[in-house]
N, C-alpha and C. Protein backbone atom coordinates (compact mmCIF):
# COMPACT_ATOMS: atom_id res chain seq x y z
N UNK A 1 0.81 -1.19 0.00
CA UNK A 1 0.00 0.00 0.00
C UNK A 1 0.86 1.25 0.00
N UNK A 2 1.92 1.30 0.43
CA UNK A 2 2.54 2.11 0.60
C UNK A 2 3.94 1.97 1.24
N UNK A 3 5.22 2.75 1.60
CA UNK A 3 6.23 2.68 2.12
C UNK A 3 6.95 4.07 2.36
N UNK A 4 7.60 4.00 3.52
CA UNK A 4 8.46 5.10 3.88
C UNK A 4 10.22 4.71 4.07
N UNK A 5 10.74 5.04 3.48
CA UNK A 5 12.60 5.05 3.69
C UNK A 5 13.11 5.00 5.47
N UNK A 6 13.90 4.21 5.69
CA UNK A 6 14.52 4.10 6.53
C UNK A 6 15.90 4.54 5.80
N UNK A 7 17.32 4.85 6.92
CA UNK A 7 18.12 5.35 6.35
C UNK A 7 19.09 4.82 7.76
N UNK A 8 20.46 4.37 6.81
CA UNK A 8 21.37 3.97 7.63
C UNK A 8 22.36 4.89 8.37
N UNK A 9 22.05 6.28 7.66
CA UNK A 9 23.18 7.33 8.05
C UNK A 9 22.24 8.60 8.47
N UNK A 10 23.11 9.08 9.78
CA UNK A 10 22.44 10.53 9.75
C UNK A 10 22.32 11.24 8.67
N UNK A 11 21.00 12.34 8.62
CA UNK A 11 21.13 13.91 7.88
C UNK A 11 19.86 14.63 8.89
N UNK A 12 20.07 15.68 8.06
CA UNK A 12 19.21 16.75 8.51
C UNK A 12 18.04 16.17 8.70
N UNK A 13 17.40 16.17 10.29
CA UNK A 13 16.10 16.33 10.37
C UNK A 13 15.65 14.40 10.64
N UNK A 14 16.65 14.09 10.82
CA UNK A 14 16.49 12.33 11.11
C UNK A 14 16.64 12.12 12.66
N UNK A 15 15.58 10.97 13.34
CA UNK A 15 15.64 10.81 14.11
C UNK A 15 16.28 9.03 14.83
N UNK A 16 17.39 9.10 15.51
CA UNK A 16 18.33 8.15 15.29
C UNK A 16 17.04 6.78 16.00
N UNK A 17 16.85 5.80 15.51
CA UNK A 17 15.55 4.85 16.30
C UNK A 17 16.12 3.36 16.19
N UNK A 18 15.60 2.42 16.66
CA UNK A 18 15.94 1.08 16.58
C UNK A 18 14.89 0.06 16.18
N UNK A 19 14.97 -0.66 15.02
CA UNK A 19 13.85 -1.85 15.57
C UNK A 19 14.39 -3.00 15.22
N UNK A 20 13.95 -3.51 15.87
CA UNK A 20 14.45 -5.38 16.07
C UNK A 20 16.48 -5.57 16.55
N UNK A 21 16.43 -4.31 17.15
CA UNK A 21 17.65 -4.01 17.67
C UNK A 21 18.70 -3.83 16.89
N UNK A 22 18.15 -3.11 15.71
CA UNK A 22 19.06 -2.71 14.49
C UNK A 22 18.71 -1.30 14.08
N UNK A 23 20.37 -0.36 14.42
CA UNK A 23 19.87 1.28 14.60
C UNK A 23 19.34 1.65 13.19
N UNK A 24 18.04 2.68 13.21
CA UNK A 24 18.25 3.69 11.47
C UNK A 24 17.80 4.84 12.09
N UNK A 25 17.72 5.43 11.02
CA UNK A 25 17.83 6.70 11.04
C UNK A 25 16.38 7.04 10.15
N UNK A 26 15.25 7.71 10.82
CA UNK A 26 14.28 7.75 10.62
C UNK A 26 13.14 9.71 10.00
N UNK A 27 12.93 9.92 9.33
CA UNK A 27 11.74 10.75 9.77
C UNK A 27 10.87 11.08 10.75
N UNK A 28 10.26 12.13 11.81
CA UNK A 28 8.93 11.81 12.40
C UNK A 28 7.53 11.50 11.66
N UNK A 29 7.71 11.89 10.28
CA UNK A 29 6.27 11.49 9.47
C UNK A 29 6.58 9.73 9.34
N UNK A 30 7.87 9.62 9.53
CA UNK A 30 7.95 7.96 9.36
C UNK A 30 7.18 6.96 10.21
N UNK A 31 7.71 7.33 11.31
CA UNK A 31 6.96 7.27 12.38
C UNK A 31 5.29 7.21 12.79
N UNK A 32 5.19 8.44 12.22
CA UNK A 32 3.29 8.55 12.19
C UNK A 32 3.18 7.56 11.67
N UNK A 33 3.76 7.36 10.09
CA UNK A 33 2.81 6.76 9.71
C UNK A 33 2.70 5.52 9.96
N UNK A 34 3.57 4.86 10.52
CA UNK A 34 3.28 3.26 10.35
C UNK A 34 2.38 3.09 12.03
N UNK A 35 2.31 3.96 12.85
CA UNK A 35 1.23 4.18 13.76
C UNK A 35 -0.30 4.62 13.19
N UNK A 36 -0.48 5.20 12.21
CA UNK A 36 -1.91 5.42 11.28
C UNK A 36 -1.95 4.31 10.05
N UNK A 37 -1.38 3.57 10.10
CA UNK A 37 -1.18 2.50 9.02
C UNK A 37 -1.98 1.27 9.73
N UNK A 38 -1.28 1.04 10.84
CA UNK A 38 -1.47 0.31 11.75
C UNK A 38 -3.08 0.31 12.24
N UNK A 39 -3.22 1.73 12.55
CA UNK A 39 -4.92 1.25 13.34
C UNK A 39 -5.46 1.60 12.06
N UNK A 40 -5.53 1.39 10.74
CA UNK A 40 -6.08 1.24 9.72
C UNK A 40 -5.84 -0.47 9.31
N UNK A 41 -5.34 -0.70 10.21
CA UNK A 41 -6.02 -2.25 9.90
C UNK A 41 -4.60 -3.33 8.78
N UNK A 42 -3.66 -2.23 8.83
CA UNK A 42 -2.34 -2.37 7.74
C UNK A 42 -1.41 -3.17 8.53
N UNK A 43 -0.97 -4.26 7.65
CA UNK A 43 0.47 -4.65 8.41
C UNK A 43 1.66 -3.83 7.99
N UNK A 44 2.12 -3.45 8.91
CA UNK A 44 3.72 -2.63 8.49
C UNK A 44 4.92 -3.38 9.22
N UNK A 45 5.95 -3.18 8.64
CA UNK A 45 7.05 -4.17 8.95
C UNK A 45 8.27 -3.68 7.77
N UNK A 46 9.79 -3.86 8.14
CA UNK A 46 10.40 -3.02 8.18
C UNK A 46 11.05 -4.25 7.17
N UNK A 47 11.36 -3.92 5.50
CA UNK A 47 11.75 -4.66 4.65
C UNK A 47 12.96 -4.80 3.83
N UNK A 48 13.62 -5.14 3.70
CA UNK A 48 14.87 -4.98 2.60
C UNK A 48 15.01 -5.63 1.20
N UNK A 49 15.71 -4.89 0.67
CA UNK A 49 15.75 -5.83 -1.12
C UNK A 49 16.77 -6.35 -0.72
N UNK A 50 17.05 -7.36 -1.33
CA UNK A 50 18.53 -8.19 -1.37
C UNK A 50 18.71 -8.72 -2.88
N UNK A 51 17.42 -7.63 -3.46
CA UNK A 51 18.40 -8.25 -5.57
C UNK A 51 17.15 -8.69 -5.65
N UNK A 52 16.38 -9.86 -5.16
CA UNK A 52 15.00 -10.85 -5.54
C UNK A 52 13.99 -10.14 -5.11
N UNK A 53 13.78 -9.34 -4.69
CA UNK A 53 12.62 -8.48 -4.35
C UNK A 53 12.51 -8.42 -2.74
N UNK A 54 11.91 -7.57 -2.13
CA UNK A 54 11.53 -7.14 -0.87
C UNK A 54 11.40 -8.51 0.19
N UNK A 55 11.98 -8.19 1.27
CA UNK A 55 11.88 -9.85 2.18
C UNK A 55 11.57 -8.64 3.64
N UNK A 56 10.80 -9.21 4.23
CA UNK A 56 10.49 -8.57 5.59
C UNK A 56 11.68 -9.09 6.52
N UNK A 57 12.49 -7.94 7.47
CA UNK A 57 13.41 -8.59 8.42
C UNK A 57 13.04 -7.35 9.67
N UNK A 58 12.11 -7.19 9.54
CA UNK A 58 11.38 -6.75 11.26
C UNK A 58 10.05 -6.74 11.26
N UNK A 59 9.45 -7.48 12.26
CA UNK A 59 7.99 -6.72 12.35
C UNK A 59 7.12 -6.11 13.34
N UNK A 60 6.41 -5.59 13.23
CA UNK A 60 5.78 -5.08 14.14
C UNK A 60 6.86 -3.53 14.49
N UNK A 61 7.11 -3.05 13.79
CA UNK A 61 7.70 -1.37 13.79
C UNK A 61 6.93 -0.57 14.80
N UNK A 62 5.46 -0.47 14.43
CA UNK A 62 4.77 0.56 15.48
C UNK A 62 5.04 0.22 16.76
N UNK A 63 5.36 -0.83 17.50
CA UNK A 63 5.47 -1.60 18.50
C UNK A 63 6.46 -1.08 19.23
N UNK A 64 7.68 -1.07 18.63
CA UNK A 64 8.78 -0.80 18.95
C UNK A 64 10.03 0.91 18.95
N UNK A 65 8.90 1.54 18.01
CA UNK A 65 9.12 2.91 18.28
C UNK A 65 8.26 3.59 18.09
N UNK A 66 7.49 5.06 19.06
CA UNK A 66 6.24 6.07 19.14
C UNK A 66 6.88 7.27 19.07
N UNK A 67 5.81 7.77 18.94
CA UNK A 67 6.50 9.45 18.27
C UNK A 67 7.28 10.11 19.97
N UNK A 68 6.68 9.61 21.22
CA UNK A 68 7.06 9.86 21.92
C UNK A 68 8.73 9.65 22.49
N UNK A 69 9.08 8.25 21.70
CA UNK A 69 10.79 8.28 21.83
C UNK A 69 11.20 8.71 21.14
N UNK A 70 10.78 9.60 19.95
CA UNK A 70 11.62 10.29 19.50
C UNK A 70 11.05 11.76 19.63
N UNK A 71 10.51 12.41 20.82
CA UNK A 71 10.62 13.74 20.98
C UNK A 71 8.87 14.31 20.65
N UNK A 72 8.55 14.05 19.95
CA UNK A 72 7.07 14.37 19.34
C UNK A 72 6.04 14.27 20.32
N UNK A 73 5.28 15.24 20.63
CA UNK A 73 4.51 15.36 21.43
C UNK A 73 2.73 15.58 20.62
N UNK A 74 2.77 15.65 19.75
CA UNK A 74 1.59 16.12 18.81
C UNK A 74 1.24 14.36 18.22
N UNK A 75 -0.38 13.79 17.68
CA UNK A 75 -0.80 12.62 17.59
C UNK A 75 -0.08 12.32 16.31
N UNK A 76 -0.39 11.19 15.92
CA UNK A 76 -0.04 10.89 14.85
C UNK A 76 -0.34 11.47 13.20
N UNK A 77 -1.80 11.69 13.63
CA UNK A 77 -2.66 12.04 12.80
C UNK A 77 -2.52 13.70 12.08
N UNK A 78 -2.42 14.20 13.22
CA UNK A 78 -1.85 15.72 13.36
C UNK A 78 -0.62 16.07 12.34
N UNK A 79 0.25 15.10 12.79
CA UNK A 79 1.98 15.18 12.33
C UNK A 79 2.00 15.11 11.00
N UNK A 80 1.43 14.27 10.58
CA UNK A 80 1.07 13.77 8.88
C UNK A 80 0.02 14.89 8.10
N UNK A 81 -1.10 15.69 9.06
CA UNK A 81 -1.62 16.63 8.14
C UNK A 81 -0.42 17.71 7.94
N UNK A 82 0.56 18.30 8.90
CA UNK A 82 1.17 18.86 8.72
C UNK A 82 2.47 18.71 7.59
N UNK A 83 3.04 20.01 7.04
CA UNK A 83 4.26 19.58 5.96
C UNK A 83 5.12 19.18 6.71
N UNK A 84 5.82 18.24 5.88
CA UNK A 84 6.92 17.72 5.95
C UNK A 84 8.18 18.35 5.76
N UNK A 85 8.80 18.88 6.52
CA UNK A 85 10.33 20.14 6.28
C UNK A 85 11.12 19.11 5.70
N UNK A 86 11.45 17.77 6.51
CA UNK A 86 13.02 17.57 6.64
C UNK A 86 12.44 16.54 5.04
N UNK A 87 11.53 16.44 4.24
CA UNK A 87 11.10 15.53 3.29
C UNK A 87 11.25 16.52 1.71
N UNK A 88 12.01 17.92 1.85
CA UNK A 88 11.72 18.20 0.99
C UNK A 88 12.55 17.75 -0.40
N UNK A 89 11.97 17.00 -0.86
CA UNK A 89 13.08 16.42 -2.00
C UNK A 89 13.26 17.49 -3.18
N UNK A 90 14.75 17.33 -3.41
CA UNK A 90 15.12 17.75 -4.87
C UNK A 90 15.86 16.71 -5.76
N UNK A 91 15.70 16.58 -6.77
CA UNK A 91 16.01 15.85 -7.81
C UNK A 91 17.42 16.37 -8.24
N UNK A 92 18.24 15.07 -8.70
CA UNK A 92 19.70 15.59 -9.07
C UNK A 92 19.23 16.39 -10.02
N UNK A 93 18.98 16.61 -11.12
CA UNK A 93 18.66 17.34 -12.15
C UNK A 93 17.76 18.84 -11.64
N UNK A 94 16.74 18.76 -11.43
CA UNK A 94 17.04 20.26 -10.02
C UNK A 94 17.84 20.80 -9.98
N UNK A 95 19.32 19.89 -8.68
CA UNK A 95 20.50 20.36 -7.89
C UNK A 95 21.11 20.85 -8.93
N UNK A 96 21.90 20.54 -10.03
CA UNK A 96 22.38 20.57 -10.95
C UNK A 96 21.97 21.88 -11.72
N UNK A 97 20.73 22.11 -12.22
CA UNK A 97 19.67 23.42 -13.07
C UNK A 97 20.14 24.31 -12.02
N UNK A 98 20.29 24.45 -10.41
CA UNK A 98 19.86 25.27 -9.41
C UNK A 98 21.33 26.09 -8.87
N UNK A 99 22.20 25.37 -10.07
CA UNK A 99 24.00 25.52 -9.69
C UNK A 99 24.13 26.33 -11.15
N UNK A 100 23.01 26.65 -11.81
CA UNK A 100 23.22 27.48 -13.01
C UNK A 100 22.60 29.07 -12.99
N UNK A 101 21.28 29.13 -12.27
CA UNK A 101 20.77 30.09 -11.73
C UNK A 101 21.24 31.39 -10.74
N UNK A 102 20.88 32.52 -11.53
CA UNK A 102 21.61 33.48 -11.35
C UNK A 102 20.93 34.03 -9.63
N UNK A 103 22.02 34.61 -9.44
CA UNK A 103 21.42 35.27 -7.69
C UNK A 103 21.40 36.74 -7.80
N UNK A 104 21.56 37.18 -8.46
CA UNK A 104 21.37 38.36 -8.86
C UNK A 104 20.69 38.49 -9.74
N UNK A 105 19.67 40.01 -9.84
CA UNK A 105 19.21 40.66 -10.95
C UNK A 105 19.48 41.01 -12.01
N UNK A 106 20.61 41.49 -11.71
CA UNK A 106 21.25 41.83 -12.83
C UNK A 106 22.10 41.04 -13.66
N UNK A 107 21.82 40.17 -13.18
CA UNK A 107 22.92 38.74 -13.98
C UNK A 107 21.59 38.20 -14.58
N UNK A 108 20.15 38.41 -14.31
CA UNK A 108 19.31 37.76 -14.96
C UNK A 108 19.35 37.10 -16.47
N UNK A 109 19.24 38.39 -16.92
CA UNK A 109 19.31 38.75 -18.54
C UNK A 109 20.20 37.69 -19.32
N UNK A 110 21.41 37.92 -18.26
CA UNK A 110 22.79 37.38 -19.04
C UNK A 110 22.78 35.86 -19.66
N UNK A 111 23.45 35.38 -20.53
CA UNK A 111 23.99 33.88 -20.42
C UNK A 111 25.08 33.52 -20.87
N UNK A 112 25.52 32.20 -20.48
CA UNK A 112 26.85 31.67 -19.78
C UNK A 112 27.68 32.30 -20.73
N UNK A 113 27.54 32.76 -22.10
CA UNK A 113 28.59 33.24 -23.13
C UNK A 113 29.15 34.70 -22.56
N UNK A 114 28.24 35.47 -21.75
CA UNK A 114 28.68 36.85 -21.68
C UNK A 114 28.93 36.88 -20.51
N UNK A 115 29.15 36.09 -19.80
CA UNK A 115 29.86 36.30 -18.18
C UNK A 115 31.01 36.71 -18.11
């Protein structure tokens, strides 16, 4: 039905969590959601590819971490209507376009021949 990224390394806006006694590095919308997944009647469980497709190697996630160990004081439900800061994705091709764009006004006009 759906899936959220776990992540083996810190960055911005990750919250360090454990399940099945194996550390990642998480979102708080991550979090929500597999707690609103859950009382929707969803199995969630924490999966890896290994090449042959997706194999479950934790389960029961909501079980084992709440928004409350990692700092969150607001419901689940709440957290998820709200935006997502630390989720804002950019695309290499974006990053890349966004390293060409002028910061000035007056450089607007210009291009790369008349610099």
């Amino acid at each position: 039905m759906g899936s959220h990224k776990l992540f083996t390394e810190n960055a911005r806006g990750l919250k360090k969590v454990s399940y099945c006694e194996r550390s990642y590095f998480v979102r708080s919308h991550s979090v929500a959601w597999t707690q609103v997944e859950t009382e929707r009647g969803n199995k969630v469980q924490v999966e890896f590819n290994f090449g042959r497709g997706w194999r479950p190697i934790c389960g029961n996630p909501e079980r084992q971490v709440s928004l409350e160990d990692i700092g969150v004081t607001m419901s689940a439900h709440d957290l998820l209507a709200a935006p997502d800061e630390t989720s804002a994705p950019q695309s290499r091709l974006s990053a890349i376009g966004a390293m060409f764009q002028s910061n000035s006004a007056e450089e607007g006009h210009s291009t790369y021949h008349t610099r």
